[in-house]
C-alpha atoms as a PDB file:
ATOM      1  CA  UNK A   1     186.820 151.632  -3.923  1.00  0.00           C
ATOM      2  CA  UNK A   2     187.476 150.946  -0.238  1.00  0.00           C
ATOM      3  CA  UNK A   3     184.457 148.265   0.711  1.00  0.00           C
ATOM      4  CA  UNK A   4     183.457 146.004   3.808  1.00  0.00           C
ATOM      5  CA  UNK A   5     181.407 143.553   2.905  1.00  0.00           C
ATOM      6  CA  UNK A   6     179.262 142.622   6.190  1.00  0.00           C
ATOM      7  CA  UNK A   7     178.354 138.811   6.012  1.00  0.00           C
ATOM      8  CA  UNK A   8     176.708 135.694   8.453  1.00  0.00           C
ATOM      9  CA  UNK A   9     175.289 136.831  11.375  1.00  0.00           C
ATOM     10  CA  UNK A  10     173.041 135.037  13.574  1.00  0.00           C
ATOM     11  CA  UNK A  11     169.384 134.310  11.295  1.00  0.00           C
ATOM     12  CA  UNK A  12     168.558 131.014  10.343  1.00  0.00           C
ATOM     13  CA  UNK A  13     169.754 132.336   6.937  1.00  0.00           C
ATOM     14  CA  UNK A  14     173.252 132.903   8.091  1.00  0.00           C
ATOM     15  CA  UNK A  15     174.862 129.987   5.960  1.00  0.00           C
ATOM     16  CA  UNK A  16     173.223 131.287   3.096  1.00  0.00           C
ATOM     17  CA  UNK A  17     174.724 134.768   3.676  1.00  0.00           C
ATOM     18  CA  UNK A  18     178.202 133.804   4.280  1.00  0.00           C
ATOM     19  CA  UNK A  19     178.012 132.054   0.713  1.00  0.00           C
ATOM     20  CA  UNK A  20     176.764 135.756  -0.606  1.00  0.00           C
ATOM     21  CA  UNK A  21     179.864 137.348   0.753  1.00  0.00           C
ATOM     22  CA  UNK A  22     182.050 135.512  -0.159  1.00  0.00           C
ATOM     23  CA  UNK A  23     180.801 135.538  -3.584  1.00  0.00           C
ATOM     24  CA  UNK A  24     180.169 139.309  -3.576  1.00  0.00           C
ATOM     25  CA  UNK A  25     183.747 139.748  -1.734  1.00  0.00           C
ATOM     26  CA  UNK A  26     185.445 137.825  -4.178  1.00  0.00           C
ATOM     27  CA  UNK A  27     184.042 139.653  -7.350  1.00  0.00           C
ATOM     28  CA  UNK A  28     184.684 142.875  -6.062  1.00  0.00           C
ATOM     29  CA  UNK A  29     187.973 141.957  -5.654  1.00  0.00           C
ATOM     30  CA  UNK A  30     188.708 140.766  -9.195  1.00  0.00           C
ATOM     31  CA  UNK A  31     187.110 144.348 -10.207  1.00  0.00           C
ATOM     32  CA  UNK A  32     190.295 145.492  -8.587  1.00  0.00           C
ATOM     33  CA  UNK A  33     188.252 147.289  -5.746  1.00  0.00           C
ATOM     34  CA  UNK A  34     189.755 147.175  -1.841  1.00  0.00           C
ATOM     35  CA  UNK A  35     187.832 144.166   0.055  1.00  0.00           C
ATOM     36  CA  UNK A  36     187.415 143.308   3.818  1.00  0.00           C
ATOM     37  CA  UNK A  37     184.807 140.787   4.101  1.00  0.00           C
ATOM     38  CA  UNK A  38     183.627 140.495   7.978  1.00  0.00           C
ATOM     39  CA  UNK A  39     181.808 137.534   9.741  1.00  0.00           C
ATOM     40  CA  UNK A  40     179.138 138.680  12.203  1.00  0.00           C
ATOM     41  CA  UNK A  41     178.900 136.178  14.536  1.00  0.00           C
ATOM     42  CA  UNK A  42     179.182 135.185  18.527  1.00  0.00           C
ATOM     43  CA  UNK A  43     176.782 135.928  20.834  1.00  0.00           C
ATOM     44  CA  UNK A  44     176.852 138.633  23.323  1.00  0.00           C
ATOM     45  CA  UNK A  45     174.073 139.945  26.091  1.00  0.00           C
ATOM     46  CA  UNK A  46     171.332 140.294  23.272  1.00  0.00           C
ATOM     47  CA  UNK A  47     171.489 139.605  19.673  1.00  0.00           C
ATOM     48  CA  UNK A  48     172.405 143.214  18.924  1.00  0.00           C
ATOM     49  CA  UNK A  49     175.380 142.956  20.446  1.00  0.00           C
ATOM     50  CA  UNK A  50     177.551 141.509  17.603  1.00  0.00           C
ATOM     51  CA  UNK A  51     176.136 144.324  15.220  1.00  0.00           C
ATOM     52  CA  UNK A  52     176.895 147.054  17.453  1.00  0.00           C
ATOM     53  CA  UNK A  53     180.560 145.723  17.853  1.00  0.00           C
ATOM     54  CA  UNK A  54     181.247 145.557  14.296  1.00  0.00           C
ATOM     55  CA  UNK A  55     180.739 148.871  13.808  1.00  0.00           C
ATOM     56  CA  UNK A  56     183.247 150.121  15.896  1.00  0.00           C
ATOM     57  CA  UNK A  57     185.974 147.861  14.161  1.00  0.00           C
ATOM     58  CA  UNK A  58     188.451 149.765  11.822  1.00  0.00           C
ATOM     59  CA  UNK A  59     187.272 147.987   8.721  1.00  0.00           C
ATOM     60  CA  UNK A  60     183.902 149.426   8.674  1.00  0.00           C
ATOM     61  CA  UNK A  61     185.237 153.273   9.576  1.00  0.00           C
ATOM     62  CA  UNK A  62     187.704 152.547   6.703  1.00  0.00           C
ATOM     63  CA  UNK A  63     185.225 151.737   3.973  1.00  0.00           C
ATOM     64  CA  UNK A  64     183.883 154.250   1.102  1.00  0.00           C
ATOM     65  CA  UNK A  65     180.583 152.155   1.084  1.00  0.00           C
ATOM     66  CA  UNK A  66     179.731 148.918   3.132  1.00  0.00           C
ATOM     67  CA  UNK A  67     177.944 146.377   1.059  1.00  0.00           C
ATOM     68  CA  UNK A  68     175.482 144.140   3.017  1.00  0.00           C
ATOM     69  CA  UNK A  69     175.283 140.980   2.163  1.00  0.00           C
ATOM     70  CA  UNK A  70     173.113 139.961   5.636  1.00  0.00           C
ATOM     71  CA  UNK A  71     169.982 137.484   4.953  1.00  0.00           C
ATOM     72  CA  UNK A  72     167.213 137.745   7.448  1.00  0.00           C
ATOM     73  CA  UNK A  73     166.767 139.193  11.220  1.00  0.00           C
ATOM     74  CA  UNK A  74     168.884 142.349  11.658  1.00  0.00           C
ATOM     75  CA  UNK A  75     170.640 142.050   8.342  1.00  0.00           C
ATOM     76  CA  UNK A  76     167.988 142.535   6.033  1.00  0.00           C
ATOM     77  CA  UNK A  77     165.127 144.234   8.282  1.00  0.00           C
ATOM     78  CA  UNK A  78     166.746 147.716   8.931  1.00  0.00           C
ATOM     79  CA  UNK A  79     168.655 147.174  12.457  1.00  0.00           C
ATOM     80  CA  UNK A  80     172.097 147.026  10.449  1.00  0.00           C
ATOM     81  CA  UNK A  81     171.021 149.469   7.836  1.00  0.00           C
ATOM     82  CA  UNK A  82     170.149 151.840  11.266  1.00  0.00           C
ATOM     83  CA  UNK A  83     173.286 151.441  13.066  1.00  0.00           C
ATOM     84  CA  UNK A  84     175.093 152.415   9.473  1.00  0.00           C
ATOM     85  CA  UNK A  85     172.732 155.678   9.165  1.00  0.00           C
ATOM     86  CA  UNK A  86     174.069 156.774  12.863  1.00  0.00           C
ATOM     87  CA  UNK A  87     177.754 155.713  11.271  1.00  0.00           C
ATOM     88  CA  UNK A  88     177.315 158.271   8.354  1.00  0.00           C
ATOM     89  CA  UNK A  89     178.152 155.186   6.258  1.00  0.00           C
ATOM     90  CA  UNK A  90     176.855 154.466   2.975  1.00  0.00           C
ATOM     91  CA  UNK A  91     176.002 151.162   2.390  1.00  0.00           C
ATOM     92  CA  UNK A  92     174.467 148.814  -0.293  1.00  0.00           C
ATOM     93  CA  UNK A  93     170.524 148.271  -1.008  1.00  0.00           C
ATOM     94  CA  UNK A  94     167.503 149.904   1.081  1.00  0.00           C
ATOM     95  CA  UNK A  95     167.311 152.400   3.787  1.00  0.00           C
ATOM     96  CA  UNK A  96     165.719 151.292   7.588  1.00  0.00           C
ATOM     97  CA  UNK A  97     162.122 152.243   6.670  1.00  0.00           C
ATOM     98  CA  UNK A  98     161.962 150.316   3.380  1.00  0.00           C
ATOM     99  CA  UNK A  99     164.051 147.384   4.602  1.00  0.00           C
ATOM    100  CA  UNK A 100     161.269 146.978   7.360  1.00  0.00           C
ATOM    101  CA  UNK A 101     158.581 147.226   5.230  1.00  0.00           C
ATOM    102  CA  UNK A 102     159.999 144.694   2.883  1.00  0.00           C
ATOM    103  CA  UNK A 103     160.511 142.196   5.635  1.00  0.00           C
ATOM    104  CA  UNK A 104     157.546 142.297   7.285  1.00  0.00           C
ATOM    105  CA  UNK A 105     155.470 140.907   4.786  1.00  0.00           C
ATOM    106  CA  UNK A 106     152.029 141.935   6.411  1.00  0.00           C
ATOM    107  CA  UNK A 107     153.136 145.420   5.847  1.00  0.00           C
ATOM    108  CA  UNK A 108     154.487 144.933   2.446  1.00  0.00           C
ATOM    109  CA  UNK A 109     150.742 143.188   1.512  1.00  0.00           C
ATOM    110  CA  UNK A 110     148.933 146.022   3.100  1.00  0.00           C
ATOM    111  CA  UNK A 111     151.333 148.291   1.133  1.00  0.00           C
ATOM    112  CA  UNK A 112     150.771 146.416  -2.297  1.00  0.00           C
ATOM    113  CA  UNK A 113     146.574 146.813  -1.641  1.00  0.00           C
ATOM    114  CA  UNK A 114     146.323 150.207  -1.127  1.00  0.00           C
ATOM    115  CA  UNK A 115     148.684 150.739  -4.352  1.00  0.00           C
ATOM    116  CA  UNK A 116     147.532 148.760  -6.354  1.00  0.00           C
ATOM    117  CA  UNK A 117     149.644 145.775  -6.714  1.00  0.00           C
ATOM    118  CA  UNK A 118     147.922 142.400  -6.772  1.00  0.00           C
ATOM    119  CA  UNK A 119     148.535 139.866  -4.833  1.00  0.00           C
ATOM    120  CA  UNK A 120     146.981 136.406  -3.382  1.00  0.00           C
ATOM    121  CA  UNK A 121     144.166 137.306  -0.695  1.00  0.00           C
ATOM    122  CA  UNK A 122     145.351 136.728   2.916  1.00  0.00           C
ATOM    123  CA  UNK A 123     144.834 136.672   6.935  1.00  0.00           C
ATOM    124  CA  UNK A 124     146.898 136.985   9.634  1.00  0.00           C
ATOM    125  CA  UNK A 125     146.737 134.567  12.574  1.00  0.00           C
ATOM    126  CA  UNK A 126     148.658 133.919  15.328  1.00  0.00           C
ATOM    127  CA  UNK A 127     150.358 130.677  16.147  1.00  0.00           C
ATOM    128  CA  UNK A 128     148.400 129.751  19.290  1.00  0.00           C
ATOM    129  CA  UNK A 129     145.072 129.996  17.475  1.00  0.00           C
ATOM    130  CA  UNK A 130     143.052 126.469  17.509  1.00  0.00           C
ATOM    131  CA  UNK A 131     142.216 124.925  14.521  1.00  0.00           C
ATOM    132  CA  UNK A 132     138.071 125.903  14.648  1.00  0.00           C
ATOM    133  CA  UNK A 133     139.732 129.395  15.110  1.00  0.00           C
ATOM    134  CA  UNK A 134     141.906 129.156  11.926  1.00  0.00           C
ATOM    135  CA  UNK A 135     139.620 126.802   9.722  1.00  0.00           C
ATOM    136  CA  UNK A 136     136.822 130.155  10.281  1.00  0.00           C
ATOM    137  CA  UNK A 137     139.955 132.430   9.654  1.00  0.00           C
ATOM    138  CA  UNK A 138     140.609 131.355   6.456  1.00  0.00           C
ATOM    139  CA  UNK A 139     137.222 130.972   4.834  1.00  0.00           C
ATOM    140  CA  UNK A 140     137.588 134.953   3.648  1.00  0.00           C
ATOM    141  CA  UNK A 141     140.467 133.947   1.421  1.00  0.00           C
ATOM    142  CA  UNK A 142     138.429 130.923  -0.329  1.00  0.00           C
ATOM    143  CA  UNK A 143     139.448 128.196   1.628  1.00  0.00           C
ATOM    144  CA  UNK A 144     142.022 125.516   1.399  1.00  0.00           C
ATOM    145  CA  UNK A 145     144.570 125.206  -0.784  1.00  0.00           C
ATOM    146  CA  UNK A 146     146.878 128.114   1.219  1.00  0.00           C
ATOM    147  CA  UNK A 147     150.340 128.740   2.382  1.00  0.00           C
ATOM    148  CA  UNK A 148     151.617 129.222   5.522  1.00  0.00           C
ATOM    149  CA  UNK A 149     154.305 131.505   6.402  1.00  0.00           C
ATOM    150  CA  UNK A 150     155.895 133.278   9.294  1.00  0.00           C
ATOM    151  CA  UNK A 151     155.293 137.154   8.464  1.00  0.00           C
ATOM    152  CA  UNK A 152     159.389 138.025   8.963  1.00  0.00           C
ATOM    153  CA  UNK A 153     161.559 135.276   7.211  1.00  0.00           C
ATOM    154  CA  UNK A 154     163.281 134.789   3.844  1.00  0.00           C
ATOM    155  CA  UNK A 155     164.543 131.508   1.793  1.00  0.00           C
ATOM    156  CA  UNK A 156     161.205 129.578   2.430  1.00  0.00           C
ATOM    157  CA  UNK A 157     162.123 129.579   5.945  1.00  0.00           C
ATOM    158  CA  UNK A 158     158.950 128.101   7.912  1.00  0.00           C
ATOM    159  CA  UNK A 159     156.599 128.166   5.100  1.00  0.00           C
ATOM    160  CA  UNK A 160     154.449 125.252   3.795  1.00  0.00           C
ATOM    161  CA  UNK A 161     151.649 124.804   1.532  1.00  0.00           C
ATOM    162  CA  UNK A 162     148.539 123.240   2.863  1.00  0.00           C
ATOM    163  CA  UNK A 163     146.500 121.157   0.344  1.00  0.00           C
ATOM    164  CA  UNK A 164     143.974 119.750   3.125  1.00  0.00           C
ATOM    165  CA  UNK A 165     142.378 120.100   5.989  1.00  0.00           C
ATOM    166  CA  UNK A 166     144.881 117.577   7.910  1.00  0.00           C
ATOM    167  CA  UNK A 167     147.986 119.854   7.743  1.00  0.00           C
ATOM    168  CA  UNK A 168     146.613 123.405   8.186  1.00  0.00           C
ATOM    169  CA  UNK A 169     147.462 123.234  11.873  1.00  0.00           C
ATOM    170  CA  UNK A 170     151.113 121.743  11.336  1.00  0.00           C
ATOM    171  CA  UNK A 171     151.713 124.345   8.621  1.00  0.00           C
ATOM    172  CA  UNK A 172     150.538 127.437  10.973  1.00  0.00           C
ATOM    173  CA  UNK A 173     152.431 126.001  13.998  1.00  0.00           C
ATOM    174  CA  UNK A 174     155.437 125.322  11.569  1.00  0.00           C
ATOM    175  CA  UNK A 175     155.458 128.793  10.938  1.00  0.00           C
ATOM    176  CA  UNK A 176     155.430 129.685  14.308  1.00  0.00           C
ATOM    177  CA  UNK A 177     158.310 128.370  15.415  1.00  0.00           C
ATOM    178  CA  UNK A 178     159.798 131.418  13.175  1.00  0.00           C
ATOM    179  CA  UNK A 179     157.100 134.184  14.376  1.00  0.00           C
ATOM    180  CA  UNK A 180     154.664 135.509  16.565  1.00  0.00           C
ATOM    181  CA  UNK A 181     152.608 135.862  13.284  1.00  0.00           C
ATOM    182  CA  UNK A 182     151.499 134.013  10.868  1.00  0.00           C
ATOM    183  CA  UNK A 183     150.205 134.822   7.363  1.00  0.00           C
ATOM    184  CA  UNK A 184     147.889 132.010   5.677  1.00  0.00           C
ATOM    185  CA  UNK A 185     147.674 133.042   1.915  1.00  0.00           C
ATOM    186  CA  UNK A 186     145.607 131.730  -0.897  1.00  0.00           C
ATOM    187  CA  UNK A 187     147.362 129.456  -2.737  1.00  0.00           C
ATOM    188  CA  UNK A 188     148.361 130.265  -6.287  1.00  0.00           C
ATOM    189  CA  UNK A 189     148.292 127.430  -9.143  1.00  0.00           C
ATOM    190  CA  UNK A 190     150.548 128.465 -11.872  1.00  0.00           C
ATOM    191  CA  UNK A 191     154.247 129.408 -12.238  1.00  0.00           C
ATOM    192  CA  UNK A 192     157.015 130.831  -9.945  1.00  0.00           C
ATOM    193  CA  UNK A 193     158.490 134.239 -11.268  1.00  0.00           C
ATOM    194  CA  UNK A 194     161.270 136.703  -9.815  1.00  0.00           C
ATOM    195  CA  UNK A 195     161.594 139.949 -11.022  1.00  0.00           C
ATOM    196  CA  UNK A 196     165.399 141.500  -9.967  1.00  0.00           C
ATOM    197  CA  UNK A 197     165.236 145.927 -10.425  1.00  0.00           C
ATOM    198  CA  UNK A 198     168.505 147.110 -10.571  1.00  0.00           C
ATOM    199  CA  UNK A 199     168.794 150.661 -10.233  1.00  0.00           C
ATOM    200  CA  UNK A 200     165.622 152.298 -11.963  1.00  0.00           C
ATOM    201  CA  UNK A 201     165.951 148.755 -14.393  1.00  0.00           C
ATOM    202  CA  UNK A 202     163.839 145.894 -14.311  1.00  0.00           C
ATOM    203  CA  UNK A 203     166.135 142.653 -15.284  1.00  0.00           C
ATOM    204  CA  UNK A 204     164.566 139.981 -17.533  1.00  0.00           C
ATOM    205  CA  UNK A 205     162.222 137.648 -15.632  1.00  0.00           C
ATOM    206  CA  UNK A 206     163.274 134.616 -14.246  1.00  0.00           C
ATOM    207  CA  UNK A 207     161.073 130.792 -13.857  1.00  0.00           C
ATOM    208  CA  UNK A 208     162.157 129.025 -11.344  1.00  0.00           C
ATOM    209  CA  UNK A 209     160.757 125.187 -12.087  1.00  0.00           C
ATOM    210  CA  UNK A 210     161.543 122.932  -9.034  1.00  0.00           C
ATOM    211  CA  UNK A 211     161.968 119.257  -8.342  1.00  0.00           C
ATOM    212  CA  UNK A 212     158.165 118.260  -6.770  1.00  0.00           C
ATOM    213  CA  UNK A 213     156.416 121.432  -7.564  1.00  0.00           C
ATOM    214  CA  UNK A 214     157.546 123.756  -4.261  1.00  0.00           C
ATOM    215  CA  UNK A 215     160.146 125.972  -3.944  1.00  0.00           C
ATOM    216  CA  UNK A 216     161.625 125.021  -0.339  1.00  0.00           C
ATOM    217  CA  UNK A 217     164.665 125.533   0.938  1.00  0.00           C
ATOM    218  CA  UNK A 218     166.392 122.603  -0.315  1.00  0.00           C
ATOM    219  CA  UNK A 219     165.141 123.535  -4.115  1.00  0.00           C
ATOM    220  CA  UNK A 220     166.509 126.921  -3.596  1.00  0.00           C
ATOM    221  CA  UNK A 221     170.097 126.391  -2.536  1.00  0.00           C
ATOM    222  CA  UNK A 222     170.864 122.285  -3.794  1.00  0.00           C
ATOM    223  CA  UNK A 223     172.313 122.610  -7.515  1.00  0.00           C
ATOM    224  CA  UNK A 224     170.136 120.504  -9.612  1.00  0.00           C
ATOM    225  CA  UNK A 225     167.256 120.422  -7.597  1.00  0.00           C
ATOM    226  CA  UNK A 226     165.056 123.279  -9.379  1.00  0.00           C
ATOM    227  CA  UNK A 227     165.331 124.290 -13.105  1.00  0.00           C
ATOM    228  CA  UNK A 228     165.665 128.071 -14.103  1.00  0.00           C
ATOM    229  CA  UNK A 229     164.323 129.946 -17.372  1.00  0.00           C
ATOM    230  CA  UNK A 230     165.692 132.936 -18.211  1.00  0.00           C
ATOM    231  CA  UNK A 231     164.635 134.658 -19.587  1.00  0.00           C
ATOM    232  CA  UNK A 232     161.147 133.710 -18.795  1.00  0.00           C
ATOM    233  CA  UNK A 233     158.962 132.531 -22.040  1.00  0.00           C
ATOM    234  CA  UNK A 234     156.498 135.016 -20.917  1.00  0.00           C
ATOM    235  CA  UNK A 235     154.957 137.269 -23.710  1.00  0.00           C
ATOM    236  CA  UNK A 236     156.082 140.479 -24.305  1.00  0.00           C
ATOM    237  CA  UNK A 237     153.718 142.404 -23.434  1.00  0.00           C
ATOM    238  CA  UNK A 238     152.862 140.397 -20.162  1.00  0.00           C
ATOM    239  CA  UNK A 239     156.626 140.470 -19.328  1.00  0.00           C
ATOM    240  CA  UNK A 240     155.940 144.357 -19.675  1.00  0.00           C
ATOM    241  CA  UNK A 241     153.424 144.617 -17.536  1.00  0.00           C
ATOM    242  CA  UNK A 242     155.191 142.416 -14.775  1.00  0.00           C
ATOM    243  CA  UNK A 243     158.222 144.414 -14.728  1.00  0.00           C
ATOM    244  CA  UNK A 244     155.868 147.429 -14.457  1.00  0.00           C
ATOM    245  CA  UNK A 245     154.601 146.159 -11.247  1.00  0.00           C
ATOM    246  CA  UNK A 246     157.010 145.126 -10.053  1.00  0.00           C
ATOM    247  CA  UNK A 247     158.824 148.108 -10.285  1.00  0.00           C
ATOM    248  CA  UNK A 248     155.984 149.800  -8.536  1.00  0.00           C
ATOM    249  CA  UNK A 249     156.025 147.464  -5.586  1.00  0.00           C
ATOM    250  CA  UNK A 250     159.694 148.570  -5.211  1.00  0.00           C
ATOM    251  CA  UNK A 251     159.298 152.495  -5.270  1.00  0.00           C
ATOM    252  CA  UNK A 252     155.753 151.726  -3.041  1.00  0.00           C
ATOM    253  CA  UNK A 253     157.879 150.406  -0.232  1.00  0.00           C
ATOM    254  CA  UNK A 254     160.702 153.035  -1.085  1.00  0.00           C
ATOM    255  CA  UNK A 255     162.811 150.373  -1.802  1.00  0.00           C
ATOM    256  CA  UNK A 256     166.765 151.522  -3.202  1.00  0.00           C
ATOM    257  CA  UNK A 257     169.522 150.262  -5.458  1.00  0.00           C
ATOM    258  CA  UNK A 258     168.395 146.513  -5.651  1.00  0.00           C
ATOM    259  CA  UNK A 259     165.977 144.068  -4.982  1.00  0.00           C
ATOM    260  CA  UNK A 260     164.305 140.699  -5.927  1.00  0.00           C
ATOM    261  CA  UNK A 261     160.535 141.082  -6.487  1.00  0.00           C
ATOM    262  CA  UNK A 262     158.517 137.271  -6.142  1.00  0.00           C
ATOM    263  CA  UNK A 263     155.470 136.460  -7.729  1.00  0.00           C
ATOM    264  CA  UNK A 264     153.355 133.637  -9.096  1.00  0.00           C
ATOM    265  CA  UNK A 265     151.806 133.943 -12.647  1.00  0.00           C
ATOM    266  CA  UNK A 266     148.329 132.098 -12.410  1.00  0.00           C
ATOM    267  CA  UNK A 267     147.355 129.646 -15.247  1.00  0.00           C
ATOM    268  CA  UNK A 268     144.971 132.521 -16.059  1.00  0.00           C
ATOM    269  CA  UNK A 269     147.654 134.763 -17.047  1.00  0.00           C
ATOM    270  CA  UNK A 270     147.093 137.143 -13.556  1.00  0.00           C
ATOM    271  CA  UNK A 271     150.182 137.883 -11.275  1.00  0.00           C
ATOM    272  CA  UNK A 272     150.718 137.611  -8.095  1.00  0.00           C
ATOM    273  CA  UNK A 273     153.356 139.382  -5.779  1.00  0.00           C
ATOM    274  CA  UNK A 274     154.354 138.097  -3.102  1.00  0.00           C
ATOM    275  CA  UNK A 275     157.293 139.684  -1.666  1.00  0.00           C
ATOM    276  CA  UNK A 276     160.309 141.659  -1.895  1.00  0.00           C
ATOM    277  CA  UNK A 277     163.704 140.857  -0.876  1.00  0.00           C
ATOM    278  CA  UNK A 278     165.853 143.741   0.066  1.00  0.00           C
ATOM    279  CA  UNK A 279     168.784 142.059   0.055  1.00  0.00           C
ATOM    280  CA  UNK A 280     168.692 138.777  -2.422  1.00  0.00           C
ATOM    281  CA  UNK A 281     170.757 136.098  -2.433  1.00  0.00           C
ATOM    282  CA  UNK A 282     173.944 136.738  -4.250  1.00  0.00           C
ATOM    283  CA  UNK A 283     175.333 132.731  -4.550  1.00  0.00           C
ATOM    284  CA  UNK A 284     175.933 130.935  -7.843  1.00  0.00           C
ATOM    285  CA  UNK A 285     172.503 129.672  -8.031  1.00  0.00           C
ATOM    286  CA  UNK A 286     171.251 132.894  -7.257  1.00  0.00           C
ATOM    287  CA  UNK A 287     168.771 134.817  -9.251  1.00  0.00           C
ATOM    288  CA  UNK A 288     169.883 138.351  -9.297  1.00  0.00           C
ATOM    289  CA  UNK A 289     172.724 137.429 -10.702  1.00  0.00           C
ATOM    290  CA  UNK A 290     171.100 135.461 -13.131  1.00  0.00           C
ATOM    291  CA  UNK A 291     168.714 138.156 -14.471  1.00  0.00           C
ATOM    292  CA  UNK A 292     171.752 140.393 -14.819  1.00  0.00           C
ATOM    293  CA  UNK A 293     173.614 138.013 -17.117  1.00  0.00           C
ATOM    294  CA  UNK A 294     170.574 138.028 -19.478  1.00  0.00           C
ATOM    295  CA  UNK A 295     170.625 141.568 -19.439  1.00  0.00           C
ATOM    296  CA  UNK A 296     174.474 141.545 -20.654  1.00  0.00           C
ATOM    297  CA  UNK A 297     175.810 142.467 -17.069  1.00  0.00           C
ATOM    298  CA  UNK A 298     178.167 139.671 -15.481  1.00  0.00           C
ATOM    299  CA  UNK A 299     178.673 139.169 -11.813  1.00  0.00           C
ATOM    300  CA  UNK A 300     181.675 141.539 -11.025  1.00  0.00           C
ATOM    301  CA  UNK A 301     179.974 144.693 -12.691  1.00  0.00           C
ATOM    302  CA  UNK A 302     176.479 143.904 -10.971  1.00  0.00           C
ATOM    303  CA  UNK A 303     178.289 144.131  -7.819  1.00  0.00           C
ATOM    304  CA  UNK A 304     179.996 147.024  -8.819  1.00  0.00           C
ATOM    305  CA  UNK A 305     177.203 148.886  -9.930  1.00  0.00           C
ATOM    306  CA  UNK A 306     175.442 147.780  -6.421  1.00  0.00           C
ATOM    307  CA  UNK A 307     178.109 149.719  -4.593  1.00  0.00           C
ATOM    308  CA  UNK A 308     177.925 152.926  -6.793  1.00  0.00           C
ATOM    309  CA  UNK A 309     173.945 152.813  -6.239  1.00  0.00           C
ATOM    310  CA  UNK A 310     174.951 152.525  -2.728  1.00  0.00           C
ATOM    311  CA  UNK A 311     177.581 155.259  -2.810  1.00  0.00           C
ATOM    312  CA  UNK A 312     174.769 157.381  -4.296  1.00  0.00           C
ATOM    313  CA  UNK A 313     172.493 157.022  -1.076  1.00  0.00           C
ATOM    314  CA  UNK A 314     172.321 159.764   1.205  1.00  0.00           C
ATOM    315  CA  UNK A 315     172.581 158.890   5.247  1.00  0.00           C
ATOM    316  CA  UNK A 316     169.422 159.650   6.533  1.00  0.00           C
ATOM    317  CA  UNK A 317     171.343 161.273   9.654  1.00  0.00           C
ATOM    318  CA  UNK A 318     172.575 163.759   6.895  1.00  0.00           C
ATOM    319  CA  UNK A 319     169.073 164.841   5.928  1.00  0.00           C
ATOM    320  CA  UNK A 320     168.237 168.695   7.158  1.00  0.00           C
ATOM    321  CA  UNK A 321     166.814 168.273  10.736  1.00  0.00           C
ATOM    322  CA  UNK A 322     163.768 170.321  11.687  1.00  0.00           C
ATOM    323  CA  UNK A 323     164.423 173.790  12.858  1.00  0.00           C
ATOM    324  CA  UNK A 324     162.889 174.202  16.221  1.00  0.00           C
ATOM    325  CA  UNK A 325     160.302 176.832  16.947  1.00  0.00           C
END
């Protein structure tokens, strides 16, 4: 296959992406496939502007199927996946409406309660609030301990968990220096899970155990600083059920071809989702990749298989328009 793998562009998660494409790029390219692997980046009159341009470039009109392997604002939210749709290109991973869903995670929550899929109770606030305001805002979901996170960013971006009544206003203004709105969840004792669906497959589950107890930024992306299970010593039939769900969160948001579903697995027993990533982290620490090798498939066929998925997507542009009356 002919493939462009799109990579960087201007989110916080940008350095995090670049490390994906490569990664992805490289793979591909051992599989014997065709690879261009291009940088978004610069700055132009908005922040469109490098998106727009790269479509235009001979790279992306010469590709069979473009794999994305954008983190964050306008790679993983739908603007790229939009601009691709008006290309009549087929790319990798979710269409515009699911890829929105996914990253806005007030949508995705609202999604998950009218379906059916549980997940920690929550309130939306905005970042200017006072603290009287958001100490009364966040007595419906029991109080303190929470987390705070801005509603559209990945990799831990912004997010902290507040254990008193001293940091609830640093961790909502924290998060607001990444949104106009911020979700306060309840906080979940109990153990961090990722569920990766390939395809119409859920992959084994994966525990992520980090250094201190929290998941940040530094956990996810410093080798050595969180421990990984996998799979999971979950019980059978509980790992059942969870890959169940989680499978239902991604066809509730209409998600395609891949995705990383989080959750957090009370000391009850009970999960807890609390997001989906559209477009996962595809590093060496990563945990798609991970999942895949406990379900027998190594790096360069995942990828592989992630293009054919993608190959298999119709444009939405090629979808029968309305006749008019």
């Amino acid at each position: 296959m002919r493939i462009t793998v799109l990579m960087g562009g201007l989110s916080p998660e940008r350095e995090v992406s670049l490390n994906s494409g490569k990664a992805v790029a490289k793979s591909l390219r051992e599989a014997g496939h065709d690879v261009t692997a291009l940088d978004i980046r610069g700055e132009g009159d908005d922040r469109w502007t490098p998106y727009r341009q790269v479509m235009d470039t001979p790279e992306v009109a010469a590709a069979e199927v473009v794999f994305i392997a954008l983190h964050g604002e306008e790679g993983e939210d739908g603007t790229v996946q939009a601009l691709l749709d008006l290309k009549k290109k087929p790319y990798t991973g979710s269409g515009v409406l699911a890829s929105a869903l996914a990253m806005d995670k007030v949508m995705s929550k609202r999604i998950f309660d009218l379906g059916g899929v549980p997940n920690p109770e929550w309130v939306l606030l905005s970042p200017r609030a006072t603290e009287s305001a958001i100490e009364a805002a966040i007595e419906p979901v029991g109080g303190i301990p929470v987390v705070t996170k801005p509603i559209d960013q990945g990799s831990t971006v912004g997010i902290s968990i507040v254990k008193d009544a001293g940091g609830l206003m640093e961790g909502v203004e924290e998060a607001g220096r990444f949104s106009e709105r911020v979700l306060v969840e309840k906080y979940i004792p109990g153990r961090e899970l990722t569920v990766a669906v390939l395809g119409d497959e859920a992959l084994p589950l994966v525990e992520i155990v980090p250094e201190g107890g929290f998941y940040d930024y530094e956990c996810k992306y410093t080798r050595g600083k969180s421990r990984y299970v996998c799979p999971a010593e979950v019980p059978e039939g509980k790992t059942r059920e969870i890959q169940k769900l989680a499978r239902k969160a991604f066809d509730l948001l209409g998600c395609e071809g891949f995705a990383r579903v989080d959750l957090r697995l009370s000391d009850e027993g009970d999960p807890y989702f609390l997001e989906i990533n559209t477009i996962p982290g595809m590093t060496a620490l990563s945990l798609v990749p991970m999942a895949a090798k406990a379900a027998g498939i190594d790096f360069p066929e995942l990828v592989e298989r992630i293009c054919l998925l993608g190959l298999e997507r119709k444009p939405a542009v090629e979808k029968p328009a309305h006749r008019p009356y």
